[in-house]
Protein backbone atom coordinates (compact mmCIF):
# COMPACT_ATOMS: atom_id res chain seq x y z
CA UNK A 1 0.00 0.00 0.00
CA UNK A 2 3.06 2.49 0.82
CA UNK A 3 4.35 1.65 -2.54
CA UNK A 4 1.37 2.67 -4.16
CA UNK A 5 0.37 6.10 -1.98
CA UNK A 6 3.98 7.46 -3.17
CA UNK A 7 3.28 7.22 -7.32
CA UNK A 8 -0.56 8.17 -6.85
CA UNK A 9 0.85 11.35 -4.98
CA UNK A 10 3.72 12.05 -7.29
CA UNK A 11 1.10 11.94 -10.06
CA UNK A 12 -1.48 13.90 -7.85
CA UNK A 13 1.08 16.57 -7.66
CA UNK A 14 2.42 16.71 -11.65
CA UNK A 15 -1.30 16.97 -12.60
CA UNK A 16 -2.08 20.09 -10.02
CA UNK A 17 1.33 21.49 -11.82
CA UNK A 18 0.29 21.48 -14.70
CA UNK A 19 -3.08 21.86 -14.56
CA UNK A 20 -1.76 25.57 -12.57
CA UNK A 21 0.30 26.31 -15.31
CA UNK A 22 -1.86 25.90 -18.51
CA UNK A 23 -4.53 28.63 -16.25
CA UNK A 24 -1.50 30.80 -16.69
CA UNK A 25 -0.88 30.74 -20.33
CA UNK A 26 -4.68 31.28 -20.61
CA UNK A 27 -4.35 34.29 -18.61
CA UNK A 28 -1.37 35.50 -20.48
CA UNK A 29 -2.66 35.34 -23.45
CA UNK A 30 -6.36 37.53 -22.34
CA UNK A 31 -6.06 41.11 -23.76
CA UNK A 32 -5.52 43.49 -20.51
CA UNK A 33 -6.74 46.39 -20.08
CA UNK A 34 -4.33 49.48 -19.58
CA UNK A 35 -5.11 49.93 -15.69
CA UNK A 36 -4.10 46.07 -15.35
CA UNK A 37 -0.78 46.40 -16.63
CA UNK A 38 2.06 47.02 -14.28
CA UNK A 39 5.62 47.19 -15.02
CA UNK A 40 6.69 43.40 -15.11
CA UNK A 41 4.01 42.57 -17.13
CA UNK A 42 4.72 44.67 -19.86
CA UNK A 43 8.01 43.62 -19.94
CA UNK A 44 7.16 40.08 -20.53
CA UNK A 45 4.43 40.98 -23.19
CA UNK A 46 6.95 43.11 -25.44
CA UNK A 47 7.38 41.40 -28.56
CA UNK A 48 9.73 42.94 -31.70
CA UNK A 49 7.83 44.93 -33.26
CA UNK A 50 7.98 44.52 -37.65
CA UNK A 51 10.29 47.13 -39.30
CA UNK A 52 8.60 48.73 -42.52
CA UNK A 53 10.65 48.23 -45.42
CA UNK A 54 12.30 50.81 -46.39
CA UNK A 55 12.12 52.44 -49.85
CA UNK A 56 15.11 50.86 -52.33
CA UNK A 57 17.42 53.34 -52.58
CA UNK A 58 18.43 54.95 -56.15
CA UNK A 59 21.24 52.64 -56.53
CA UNK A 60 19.46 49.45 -55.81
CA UNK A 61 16.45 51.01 -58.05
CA UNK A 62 19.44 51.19 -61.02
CA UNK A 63 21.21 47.90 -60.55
CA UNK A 64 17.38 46.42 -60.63
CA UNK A 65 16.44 47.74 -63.74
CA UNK A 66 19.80 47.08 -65.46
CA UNK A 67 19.65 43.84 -64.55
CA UNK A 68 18.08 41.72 -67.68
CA UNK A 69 20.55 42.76 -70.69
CA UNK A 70 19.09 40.68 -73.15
CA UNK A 71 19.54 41.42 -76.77
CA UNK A 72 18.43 41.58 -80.49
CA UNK A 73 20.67 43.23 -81.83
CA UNK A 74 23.53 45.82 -80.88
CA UNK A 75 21.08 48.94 -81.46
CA UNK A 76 19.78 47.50 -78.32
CA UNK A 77 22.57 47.68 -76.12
CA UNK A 78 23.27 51.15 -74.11
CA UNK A 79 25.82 52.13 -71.64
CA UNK A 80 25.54 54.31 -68.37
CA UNK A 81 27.89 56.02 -66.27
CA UNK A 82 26.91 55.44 -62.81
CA UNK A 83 28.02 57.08 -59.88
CA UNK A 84 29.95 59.56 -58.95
CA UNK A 85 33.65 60.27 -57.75
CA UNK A 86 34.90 62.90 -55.51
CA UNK A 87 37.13 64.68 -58.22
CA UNK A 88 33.98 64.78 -60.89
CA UNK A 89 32.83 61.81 -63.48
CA UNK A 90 31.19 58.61 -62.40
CA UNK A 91 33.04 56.02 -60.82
CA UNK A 92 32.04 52.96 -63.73
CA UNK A 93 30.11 52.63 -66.48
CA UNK A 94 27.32 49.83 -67.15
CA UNK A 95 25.44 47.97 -70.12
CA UNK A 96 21.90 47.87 -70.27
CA UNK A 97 19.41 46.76 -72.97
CA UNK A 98 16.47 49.24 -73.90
CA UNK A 99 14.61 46.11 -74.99
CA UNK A 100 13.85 45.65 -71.15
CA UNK A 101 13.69 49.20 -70.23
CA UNK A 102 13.03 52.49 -71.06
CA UNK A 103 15.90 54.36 -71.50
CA UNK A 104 15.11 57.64 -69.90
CA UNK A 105 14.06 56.16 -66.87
CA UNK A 106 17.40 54.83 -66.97
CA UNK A 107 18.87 58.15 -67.08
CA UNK A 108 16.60 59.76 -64.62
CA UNK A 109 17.61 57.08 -61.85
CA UNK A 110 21.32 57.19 -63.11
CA UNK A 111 21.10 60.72 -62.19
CA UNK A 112 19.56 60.25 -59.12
CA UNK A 113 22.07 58.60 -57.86
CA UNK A 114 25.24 60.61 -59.42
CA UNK A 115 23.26 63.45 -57.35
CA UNK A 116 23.40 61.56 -54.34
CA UNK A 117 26.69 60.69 -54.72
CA UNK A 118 27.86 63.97 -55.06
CA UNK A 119 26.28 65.20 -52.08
CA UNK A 120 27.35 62.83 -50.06
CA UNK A 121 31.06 62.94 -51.41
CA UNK A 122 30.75 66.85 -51.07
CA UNK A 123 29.20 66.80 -47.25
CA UNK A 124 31.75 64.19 -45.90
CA UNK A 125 34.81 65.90 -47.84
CA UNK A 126 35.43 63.26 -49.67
CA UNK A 127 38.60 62.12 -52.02
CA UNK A 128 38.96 59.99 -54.78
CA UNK A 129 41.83 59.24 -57.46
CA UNK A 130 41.14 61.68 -60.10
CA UNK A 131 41.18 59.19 -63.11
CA UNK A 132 38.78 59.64 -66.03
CA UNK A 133 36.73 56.87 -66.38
CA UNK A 134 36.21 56.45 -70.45
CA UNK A 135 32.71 55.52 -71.60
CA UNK A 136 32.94 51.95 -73.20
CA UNK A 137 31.73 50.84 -76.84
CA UNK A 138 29.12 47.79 -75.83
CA UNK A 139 27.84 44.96 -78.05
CA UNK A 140 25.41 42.54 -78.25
CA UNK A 141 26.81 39.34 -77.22
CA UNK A 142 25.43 35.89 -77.05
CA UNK A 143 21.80 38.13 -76.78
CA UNK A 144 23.49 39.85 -73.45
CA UNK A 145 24.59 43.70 -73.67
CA UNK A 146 27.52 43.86 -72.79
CA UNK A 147 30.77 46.58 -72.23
CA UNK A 148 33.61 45.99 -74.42
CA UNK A 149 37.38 47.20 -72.98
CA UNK A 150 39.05 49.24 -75.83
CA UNK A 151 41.32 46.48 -76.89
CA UNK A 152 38.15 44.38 -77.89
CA UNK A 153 36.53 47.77 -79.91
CA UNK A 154 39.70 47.94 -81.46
CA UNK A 155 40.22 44.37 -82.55
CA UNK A 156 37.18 44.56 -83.85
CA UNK A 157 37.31 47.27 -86.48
């Protein structure tokens, strides 16, 4: 009988537990009202709260509608100078097919960010090498735009 009285309690006692801590989710988890809240509480109810996204900057807004360069032909195939380095010019120039975008909305977020740039470069004081960067011939290429490097343009001719 003693062997039996200790399990039947032990199991008396885990149910009680439990049964004690389920009432306390449920009352967790009932909206409060502002007067019940005290300090503690609140701290255990904080949860992250979700960050809006915020809006793609001008460079990401370029390098996303450069991205598809496929081509037709080589009358499809454009180049942009983007950026824009301390000393004047833009810091690279890129390919990009008006057969998947227009081409002056190219050019108005290409300056959008050369404009940026600049400000930034002229409110931090900034320095660069003072290299001109020359605007590259580019060809259609296995249906890709792409930039050709002088050598190739030459070769070529």
């Amino acid at each position: 009988m003693k062997k039996l009285i200790f399990p039947l309690l032990t199991f008396t006692f885990l149910m009680v537990g439990c049964n004690q801590e389920d009432n306390q989710k449920s009352e967790t988890n009932k909206p409060l009202s502002s007067n019940q809240l005290s300090v503690t509480d609140s701290a255990k109810e904080l949860k992250p709260v979700a960050h809006e996204q915020a809006a793609p900057t001008p460079m990401n807004q370029l390098t996303n509608l450069i991205a598809d360069k496929s081509c037709d032909s080589n009358a499809q195939c454009q180049v942009v100078g983007i950026g824009h380095r301390a000393c004047g010019g833009f810091e690279r120039y890129e390919a990009y097919s008006t057969k998947t975008v227009d081409q002056q909305t190219v050019k108005d977020v290409a300056q959008a960010v050369f404009d940026n740039q600049k400000l930034q470069n002229e409110k931090n004081n900034m320095v660069s090498i003072c290299q001109h960067v020359a605007k590259p011939p580019v060809a259609c290429k296995a249906n890709q735009c792409v930039t050709l490097n002088l050598q190739q343009h030459n070769d070529a001719h």
